[in-house]
Every structure is written in C-alpha cells, then in structure tokens.
Protein backbone atom coordinates (compact mmCIF):
# COMPACT_ATOMS: atom_id res chain seq x y z
CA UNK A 1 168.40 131.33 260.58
CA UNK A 2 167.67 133.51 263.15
CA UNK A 3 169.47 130.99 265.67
CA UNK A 4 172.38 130.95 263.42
CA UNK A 5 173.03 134.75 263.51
CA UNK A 6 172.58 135.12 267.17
CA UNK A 7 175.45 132.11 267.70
CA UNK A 8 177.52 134.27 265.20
CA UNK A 9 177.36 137.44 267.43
CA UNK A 10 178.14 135.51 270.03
CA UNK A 11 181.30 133.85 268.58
CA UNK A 12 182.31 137.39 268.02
CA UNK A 13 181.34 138.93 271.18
CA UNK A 14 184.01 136.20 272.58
CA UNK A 15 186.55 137.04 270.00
CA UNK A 16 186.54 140.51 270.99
CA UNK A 17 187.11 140.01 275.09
CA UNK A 18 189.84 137.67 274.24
CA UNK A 19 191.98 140.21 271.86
CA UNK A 20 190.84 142.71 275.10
CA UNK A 21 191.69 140.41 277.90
CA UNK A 22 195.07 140.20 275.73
CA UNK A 23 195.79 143.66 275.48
CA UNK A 24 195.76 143.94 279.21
CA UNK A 25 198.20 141.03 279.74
CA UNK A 26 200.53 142.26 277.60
CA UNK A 27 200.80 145.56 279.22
CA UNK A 28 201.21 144.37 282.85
CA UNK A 29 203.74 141.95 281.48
CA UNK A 30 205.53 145.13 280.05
CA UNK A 31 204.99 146.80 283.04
CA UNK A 32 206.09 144.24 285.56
CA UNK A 33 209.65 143.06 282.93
CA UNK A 34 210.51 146.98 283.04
CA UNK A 35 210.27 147.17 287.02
CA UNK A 36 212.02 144.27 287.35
CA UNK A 37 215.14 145.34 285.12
CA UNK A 38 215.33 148.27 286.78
CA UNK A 39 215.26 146.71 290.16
CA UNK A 40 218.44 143.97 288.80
CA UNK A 41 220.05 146.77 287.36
CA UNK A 42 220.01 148.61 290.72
CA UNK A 43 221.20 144.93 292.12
CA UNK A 44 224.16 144.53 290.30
CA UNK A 45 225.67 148.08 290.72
CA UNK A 46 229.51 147.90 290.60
CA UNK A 47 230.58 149.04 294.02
CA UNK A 48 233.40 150.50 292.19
CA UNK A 49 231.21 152.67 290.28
CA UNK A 50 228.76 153.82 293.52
CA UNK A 51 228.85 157.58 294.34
CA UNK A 52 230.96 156.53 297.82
CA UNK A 53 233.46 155.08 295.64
CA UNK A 54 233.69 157.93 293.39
CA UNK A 55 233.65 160.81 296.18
CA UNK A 56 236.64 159.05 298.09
CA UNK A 57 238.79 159.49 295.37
CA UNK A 58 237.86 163.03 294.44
CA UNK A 59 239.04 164.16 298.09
CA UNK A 60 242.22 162.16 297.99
CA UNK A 61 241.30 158.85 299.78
CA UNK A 62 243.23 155.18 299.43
CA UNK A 63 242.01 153.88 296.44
CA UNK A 64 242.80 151.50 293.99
CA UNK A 65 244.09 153.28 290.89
CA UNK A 66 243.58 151.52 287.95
CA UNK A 67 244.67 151.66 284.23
CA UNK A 68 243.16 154.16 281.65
CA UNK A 69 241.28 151.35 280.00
CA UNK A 70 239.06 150.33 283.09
CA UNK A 71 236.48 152.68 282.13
CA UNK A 72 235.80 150.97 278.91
CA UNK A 73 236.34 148.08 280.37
CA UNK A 74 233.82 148.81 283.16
CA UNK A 75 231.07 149.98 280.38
CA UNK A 76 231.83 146.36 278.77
CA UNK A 77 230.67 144.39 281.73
CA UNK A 78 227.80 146.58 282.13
CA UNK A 79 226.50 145.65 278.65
CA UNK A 80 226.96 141.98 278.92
CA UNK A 81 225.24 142.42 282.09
CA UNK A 82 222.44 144.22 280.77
CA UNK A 83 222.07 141.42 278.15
CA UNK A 84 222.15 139.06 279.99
CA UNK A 85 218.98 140.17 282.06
CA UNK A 86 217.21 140.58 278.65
CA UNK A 87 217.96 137.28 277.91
CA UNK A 88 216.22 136.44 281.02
CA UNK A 89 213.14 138.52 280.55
CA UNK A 90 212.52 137.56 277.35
CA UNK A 91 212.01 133.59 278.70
CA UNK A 92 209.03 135.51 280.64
CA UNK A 93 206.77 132.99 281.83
CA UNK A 94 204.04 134.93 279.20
CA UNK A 95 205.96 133.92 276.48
CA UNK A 96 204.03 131.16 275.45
CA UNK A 97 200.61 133.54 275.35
CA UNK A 98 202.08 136.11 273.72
CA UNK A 99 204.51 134.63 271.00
CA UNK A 100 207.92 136.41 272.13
CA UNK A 101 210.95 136.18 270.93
CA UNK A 102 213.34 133.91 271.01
CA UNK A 103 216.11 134.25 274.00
CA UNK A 104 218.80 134.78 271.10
CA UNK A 105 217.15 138.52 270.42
CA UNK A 106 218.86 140.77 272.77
CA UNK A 107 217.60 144.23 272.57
CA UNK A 108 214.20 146.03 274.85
CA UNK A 109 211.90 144.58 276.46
CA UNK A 110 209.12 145.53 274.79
CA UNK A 111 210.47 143.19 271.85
CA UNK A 112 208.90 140.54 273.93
CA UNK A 113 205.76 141.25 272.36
CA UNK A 114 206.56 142.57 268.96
CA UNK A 115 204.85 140.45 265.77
CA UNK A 116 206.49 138.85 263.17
CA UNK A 117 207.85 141.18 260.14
CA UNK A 118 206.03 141.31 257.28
CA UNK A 119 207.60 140.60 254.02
CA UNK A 120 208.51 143.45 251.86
CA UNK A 121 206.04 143.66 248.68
CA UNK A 122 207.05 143.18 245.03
CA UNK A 123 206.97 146.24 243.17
CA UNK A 124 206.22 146.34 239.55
CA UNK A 125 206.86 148.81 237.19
CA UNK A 126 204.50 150.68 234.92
CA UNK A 127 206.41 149.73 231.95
CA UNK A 128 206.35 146.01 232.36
CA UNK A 129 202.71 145.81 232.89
CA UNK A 130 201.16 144.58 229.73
CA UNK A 131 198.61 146.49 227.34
CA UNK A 132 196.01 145.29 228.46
CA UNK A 133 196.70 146.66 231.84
CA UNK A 134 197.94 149.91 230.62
CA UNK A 135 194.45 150.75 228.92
CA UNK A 136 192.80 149.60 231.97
CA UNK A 137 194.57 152.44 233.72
CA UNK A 138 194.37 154.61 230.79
CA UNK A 139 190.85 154.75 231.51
CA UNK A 140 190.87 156.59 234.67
CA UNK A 141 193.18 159.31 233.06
CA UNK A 142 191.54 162.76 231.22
CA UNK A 143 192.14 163.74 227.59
CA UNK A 144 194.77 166.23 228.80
CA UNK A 145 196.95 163.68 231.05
CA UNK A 146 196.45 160.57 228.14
CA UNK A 147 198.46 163.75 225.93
CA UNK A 148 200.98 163.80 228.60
CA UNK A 149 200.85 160.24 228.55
CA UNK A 150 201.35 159.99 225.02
CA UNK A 151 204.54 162.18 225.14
CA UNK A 152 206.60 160.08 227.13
CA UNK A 153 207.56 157.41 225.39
CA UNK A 154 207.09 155.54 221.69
CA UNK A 155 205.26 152.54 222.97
CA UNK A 156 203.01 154.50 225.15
CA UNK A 157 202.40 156.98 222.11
CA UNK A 158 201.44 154.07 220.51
CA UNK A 159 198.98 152.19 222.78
CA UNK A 160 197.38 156.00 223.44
CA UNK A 161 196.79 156.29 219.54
CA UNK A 162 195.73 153.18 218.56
CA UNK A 163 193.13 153.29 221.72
CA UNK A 164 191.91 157.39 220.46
CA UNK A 165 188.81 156.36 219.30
CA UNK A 166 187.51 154.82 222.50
CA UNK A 167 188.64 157.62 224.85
CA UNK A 168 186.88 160.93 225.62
CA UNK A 169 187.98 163.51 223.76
CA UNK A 170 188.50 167.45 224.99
CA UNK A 171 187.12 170.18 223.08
CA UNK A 172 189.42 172.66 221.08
CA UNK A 173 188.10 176.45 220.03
CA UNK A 174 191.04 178.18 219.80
CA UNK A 175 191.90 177.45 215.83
CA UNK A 176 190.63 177.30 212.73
CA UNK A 177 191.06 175.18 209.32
CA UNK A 178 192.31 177.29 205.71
CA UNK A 179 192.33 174.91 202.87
CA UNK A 180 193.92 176.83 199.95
CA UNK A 181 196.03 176.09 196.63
CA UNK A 182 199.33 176.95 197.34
CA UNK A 183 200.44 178.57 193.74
CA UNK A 184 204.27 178.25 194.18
CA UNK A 185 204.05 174.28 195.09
CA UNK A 186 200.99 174.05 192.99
CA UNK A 187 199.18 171.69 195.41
CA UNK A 188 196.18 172.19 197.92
CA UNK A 189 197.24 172.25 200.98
CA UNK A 190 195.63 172.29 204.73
CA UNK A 191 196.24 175.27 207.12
CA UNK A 192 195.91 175.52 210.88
CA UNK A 193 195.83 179.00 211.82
CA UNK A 194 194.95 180.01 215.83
CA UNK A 195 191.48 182.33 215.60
CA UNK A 196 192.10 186.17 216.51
CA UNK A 197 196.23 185.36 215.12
CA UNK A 198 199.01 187.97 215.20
CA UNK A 199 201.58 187.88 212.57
CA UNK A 200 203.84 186.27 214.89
CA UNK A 201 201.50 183.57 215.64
CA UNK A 202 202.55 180.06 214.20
CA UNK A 203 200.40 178.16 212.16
CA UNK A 204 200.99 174.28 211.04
CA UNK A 205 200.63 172.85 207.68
CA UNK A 206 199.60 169.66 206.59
CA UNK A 207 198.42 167.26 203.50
CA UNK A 208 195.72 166.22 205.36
CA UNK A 209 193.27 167.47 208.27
CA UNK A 210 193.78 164.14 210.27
CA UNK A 211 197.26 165.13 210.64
CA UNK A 212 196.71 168.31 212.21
CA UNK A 213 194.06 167.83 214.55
CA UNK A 214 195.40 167.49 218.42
CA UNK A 215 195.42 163.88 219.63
CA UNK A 216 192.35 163.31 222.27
CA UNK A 217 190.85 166.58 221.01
CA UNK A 218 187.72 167.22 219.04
CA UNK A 219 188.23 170.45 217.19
CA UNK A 220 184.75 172.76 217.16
CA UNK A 221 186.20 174.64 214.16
CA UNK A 222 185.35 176.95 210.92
CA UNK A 223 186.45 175.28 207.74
CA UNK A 224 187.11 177.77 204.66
CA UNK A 225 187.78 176.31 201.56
CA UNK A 226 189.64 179.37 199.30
CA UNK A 227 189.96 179.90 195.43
CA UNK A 228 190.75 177.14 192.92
CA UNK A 229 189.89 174.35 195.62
CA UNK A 230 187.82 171.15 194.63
CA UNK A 231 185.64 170.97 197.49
CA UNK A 232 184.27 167.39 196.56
CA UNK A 233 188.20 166.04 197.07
CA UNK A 234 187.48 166.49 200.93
CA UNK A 235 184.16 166.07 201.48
CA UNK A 236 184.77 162.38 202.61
CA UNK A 237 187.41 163.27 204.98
CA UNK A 238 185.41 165.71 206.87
CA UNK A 239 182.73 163.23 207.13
CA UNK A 240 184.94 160.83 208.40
CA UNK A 241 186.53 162.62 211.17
CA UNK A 242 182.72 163.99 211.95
CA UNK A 243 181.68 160.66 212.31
CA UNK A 244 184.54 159.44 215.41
CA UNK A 245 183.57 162.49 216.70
CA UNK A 246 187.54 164.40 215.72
CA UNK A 247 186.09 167.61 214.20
CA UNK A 248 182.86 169.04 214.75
CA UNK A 249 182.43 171.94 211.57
CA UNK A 250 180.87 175.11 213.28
CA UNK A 251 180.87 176.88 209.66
CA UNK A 252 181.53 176.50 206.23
CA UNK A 253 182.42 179.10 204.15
CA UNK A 254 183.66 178.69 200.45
CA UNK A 255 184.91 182.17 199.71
CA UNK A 256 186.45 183.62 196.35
CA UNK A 257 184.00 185.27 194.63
CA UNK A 258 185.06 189.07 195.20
CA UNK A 259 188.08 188.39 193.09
CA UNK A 260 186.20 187.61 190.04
CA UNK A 261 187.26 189.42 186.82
CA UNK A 262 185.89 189.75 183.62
CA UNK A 263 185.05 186.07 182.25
CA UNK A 264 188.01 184.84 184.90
CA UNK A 265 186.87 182.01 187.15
CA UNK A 266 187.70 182.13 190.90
CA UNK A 267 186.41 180.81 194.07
CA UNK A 268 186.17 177.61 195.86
CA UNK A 269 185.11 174.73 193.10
CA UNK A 270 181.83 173.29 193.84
CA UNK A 271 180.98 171.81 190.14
CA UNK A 272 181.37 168.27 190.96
CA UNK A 273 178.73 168.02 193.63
CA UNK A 274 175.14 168.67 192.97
CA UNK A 275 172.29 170.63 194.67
CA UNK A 276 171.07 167.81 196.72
CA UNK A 277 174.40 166.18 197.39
CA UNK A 278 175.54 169.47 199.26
CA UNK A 279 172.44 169.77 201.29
CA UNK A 280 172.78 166.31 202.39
CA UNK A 281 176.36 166.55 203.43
CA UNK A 282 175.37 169.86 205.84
CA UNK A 283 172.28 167.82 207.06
CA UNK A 284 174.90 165.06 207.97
CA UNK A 285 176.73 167.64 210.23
CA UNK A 286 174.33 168.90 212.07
CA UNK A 287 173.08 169.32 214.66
CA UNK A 288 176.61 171.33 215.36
CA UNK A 289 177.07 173.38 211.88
CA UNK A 290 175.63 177.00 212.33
CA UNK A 291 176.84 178.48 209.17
CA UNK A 292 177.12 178.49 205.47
CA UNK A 293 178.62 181.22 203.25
CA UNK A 294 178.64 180.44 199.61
CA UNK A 295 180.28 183.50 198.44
CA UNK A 296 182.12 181.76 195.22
CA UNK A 297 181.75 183.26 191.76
CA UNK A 298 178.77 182.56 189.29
CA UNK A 299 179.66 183.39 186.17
CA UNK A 300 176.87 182.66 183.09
CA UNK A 301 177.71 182.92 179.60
CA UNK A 302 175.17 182.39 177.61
CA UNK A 303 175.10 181.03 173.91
CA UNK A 304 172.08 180.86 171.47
CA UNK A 305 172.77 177.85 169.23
CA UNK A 306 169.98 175.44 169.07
CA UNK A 307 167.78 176.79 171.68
CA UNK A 308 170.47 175.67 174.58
CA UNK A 309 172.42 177.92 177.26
CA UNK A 310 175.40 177.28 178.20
CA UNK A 311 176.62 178.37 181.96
CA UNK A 312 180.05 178.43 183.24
CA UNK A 313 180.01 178.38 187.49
CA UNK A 314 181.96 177.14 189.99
CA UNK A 315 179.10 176.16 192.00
CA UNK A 316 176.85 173.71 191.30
CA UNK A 317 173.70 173.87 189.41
CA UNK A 318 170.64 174.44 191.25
CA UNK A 319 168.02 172.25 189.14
CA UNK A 320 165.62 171.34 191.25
CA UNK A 321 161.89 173.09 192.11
CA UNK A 322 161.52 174.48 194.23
CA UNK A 323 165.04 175.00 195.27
CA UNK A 324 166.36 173.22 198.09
CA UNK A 325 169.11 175.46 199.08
CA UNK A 326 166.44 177.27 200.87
CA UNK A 327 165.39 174.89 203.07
CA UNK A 328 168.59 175.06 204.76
CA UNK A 329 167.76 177.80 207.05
CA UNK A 330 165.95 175.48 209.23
CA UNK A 331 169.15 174.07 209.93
CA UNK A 332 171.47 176.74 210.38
CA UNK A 333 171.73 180.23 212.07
CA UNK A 334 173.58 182.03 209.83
CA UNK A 335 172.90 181.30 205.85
CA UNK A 336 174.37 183.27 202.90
CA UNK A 337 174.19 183.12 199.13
CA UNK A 338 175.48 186.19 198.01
CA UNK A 339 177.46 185.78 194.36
CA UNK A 340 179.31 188.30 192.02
CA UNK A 341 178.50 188.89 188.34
CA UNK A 342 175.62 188.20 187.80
CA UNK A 343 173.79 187.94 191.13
CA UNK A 344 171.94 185.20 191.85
CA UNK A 345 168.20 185.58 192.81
CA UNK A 346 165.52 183.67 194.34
CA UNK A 347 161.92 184.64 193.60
CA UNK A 348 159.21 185.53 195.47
CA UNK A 349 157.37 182.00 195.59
CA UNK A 350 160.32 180.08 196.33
CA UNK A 351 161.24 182.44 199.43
CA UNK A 352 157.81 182.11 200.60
CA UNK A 353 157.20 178.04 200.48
CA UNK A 354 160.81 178.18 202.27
CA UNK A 355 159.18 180.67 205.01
CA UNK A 356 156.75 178.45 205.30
CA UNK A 357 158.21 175.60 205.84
CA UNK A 358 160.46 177.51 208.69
CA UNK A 359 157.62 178.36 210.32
CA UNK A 360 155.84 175.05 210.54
CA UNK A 361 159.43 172.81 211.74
CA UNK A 362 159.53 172.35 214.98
CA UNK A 363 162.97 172.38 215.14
CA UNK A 364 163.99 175.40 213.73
CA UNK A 365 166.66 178.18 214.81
CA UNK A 366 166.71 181.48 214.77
CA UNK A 367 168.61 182.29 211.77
CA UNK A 368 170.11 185.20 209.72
CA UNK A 369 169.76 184.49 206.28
CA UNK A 370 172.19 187.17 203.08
CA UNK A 371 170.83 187.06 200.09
CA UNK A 372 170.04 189.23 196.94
CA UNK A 373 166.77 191.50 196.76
CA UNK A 374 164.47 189.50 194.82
CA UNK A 375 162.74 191.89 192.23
CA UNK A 376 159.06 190.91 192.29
CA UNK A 377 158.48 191.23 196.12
CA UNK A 378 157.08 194.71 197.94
CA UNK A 379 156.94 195.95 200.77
CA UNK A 380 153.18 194.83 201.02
CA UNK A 381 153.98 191.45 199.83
CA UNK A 382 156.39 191.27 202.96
CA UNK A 383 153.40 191.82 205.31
CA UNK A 384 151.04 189.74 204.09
CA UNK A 385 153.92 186.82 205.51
CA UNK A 386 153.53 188.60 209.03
CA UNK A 387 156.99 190.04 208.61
CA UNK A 388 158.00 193.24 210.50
CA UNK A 389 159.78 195.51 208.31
CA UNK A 390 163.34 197.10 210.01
CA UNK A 391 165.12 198.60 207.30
CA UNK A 392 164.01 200.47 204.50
CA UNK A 393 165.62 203.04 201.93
CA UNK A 394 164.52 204.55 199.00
CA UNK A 395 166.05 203.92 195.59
CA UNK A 396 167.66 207.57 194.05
CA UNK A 397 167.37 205.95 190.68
CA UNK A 398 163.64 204.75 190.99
CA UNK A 399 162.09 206.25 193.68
CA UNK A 400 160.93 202.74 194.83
CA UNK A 401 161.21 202.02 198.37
CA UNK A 402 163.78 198.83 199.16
CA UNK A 403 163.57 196.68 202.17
CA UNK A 404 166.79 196.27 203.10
CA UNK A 405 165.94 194.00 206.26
CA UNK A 406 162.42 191.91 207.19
CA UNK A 407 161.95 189.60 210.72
CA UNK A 408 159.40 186.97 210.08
CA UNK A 409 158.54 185.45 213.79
CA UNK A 410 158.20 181.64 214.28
CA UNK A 411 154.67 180.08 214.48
CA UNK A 412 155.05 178.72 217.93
CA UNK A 413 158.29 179.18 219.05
CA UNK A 414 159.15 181.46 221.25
CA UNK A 415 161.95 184.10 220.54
CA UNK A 416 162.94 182.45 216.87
CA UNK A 417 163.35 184.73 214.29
CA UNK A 418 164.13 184.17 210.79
CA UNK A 419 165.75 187.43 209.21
CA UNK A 420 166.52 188.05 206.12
CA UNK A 421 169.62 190.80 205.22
CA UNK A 422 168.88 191.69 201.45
CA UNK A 423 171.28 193.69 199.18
C-alpha cells in the first residue's frame, strides 16, 4: 500500500513539471512570434510611407502625387499584410504542443495559445423546476422570506401552504385574540386586535382563528373569550392549532362577570365543560400558559322543594373534593377566581392541601394567585403554613384584622413564591 502511494506522488510530481515545463514554452513562443512580427513589420515598410518620403514632399520635392484614395488604399495593403504574417505565425512550429489555432483565425498572436470555448450553460428557471425541487430550496429559506415567497405567485402560495406544517415557524407577540358575540349579526365571531392598539389601529375579523393567524407564524397570544360565548365550541380548535405548534395561549381569561345584574346571566359560558375537563385542557397547554382569569358570573338561586338546590352559573360546577381548581397554581403564574354575586369561596382546608401540594412539586412557579377571603382562616392560621404576612387592614365594621396579602415560600426552591391577593 505504502508502495502504491509513493508511485502516486510520483505520477503527480511528473504531472506538475510537465504543466510547468509548458507554461514556460508557451511564453517564449509568445515572446519570440511578437519579436518576430515586429521585426517583418519593420521589413515590409512601404517606402512610400518612410519619414524620407514624407519630408520630401512637405518641402516641395518631385514626387509622385497620387489620388485622394491612396491613403485608404495604402492602409488596405497594410492589413492584408499584417494578416498575412499572422497567418504565418500561427503555423508556429509549437503548434502541435500547444494546440493553436487553425491558420484560418486571423487576429493576435497570443490566439496561438488560447483553449477551446466552453459551451454556454443551460439556464433553468425557478418556475419550471418541479415541487419537489422547490421545497428542497424552500428549506434553506426563513419563515419571513417563505412569506415573501408565498406572495408572489398562486402556485407558490400553494406549495408554501400545503408544506406549513413542516417548516419553522417565527414567533408573533404583537396581537391578541377577542372572541365575542357580535349582537347586531347575532353570531360569535373571532377578533384580532394588535396589543397596546390606538383607535386607528386595524383589527381583522374572522369565523375562525385558523384564518387569522399569519402564515409561518406561531402566535404567543392572550385569548379572551367575552359575554354570551360557549367556550366548549372552541376548545378543540385551540387544541388543534396548539398541537402543530400555530398558537401557543399565554393566558386565558373568560371575562363578563362585572356586568351581572339582578338574576341576569352574563359572562363567558362555561356550563358545558366540567371541573376536570377544564383543568385538563390548561394542563394540555402548558408548559407555555401563564394565566387564568375566571372572572364570569356565578349566580345561585336556590329552591327548597324536596331537599334539592337548584344553581344557575355560567361556569361549571365544581363537584369534586377536594377541589381541583386549586391545584392549578402549580401550573400557572398568575391564577384568579374572583366571581360576582355571590362570591365564591374556598375554605381553609382546601387552600391548605393545595399549599401543600405547591410546596412539595418540583416543578412549580412562582405564582400570584386572586381569590376571595375565605372566612374561617386568621391571621395565626396563616403562620402556622410559614406564610409571611404583607398586607393587613382592619375591618371598621368588626374590628377584625383582614389579611389582605400572604407569601408562602417554596420548600426547596429557591426564589418561588406562591402569593395569594385576597379581597
């Protein structure tokens, strides 16, 4: 082996002093043709044209005087002299070595040793490669040129959308989603309004939140679902868009509550989804949801005929023990459950097991939880769960002192803080 490689270098070595030993020949050839047409040139000077010629007849002497055309018809024969000594250069004797051209190309020397032309290339279009192509090359592109891309024409607009799902998508912040019930239409309809908006900022309005979302985009956006809204009609489509990775819900908040009067219903419609069935669909969106504000109304009225209560909500009905609602502070940062008439409370042991729990998950967040006062818990109480007491006031009706804020510090985490806002 070792044999063969050394031969190989060899072989090479010779290559290289014979493309060296080339070079050289070529330029003394050039070198030696250029003298030499200089030197014929010099040769076959018209004597009519010398200097001698030409000073005679400036001072006057006996010349012949020819016609107005013998200049051009001087430069003539000069030319077809000068070709003709090209034409005799280029049948150098190195012409066999060096592959010049043929006698019939008439021009500079130094064409003796020029190399064949190269044929021009084909050039192909971008829009006759085929699709497969096309996505080959739409790989290399970023989510902001495949939009530009997209633009352009239908068939590229096509191949870019049907080929979304496998391309890297570019995060949008700037908007948020509004789904309301549009009273003069009398439909529910989607809203894309920019976050921070002016009045004169547009927003775009859709059936659907597929149809609004940016193409190559994944939207990292707050979803608020307003009064008279059945929330379960769009839970699937969220999940869906969650799922090839489209829209990534930073907060929900299902407002509606404050505009509750006297028995009148209002607020976003939760009554078709259960207690579980909503904590399952947040745990499905994490680990990118933050927030949840369930501000709708809770209204109860209550009826005693045979022993049974009847309850008229828009949420749903929180029937299991302990509650599970709770437990969704180890998956969020912000958390509140604050309803209008009446006010929802939690009690004492079911704020504590969901402390606990908090405390123990290794995975929790800091997290800022609203909720209402519950009534059997003191300030005392509060200690005992190695909570540091912030805020405090004292009741004018009862002279009882209220906690109006508690931090309850993680068991080993560092700098995670559970807080709880009560009102």
């Amino acid at each position: 082996m070792t044999q063969r490689r050394r031969g190989l270098s060899f072989i090479d070595a010779q290559a290289s002093n014979v493309k060296k030993i080339a070079v050289m020949a070529s330029t003394v050839a050039f070198e030696f043709n250029k003298a030499t047409l200089k030197l014929r040139r010099s040769l076959h000077m018209s004597p009519r044209n010398s200097p001698e010629v030409q000073r005679k007849a400036t001072a006057g002497g006996d010349t012949e005087i020819e016609s107005p055309g013998s200049t051009q018809s001087t430069s003539r024969k000069s030319s077809k002299r000068n070709r003709q000594l090209c034409a005799e250069l280029s049948s150098f004797a190195l012409y066999p070595l060096f592959g010049a051209l043929s006698p019939s190309h008439f021009s500079s020397p130094n064409l003796l040793f020029q190399n064949e032309k190269k044929q021009p290339k084909e050039v192909v279009e971008f829009l006759q490669l085929s699709d497969t192509d096309m996505y080959q090359i739409m790989c290399f592109l970023n989510p902001r040129s495949l939009l530009n891309l997209s633009q352009t024409c239908g068939r590229l607009r096509q191949l870019c959308l049907s080929h979304e799902e496998n391309t890297e998508k570019r995060d949008v912040t700037s908007h948020e989603i509004v789904i309301s019930f549009n009273q003069i239409r009398r439909k529910t309809e989607v809203r894309l309004l920019k976050r921070e908006r002016t009045r004169t900022d547009p927003q775009f309005t859709g059936n659907t939140i597929r149809e609004l979302l940016a193409p190559f985009s994944r939207a990292l956006t707050r979803i608020t679902f307003e009064t008279t809204v059945f929330v379960t009609d769009w839970l699937d489509e969220i999940l869906e868009l969650h799922q090839q990775n489209r829209l990534i819900p930073l907060s929900l908040v299902f407002t509606g509550g404050a505009l509750t009067k006297g028995n009148q219903l209002t607020g976003a419609d939760l009554r078709s989804i259960t207690e579980t069935e909503f904590v399952d669909f947040v745990t499905k969106l994490q680990p990118h949801l933050q927030e949840v504000q369930l501000s709708t109304s809770r209204y109860f009225l209550k009826l005693l005929f045979k022993m049974f209560v009847y309850s008229y909500t828009r949420m749903f009905k929180i029937n299991t023990d302990p509650p599970r609602l709770l437990a969704m502070i180890t998956m969020l940062s912000s958390f509140g459950i604050v309803y209008e008439r009446p006010p929802l409370r939690f009690y004492y042991d079911e704020i504590s097991d969901a402390i606990t729990f908090w405390k123990s998950d290794s995975l929790s967040r800091s997290c800022d939880v609203y909720m209402r006062r519950p009534h059997d818990v003191s300030i005392d109480t509060w200690l005992k769960l190695s909570g540091s007491i912030d805020e405090s006031r004292i009741d004018p009706y009862t002279d009882e002192v209220l906690v109006s804020k508690i931090t309850i510090k993680h068991s080993f985490l560092v700098h995670i803080d559970l807080v709880f806002h009560f009102h």
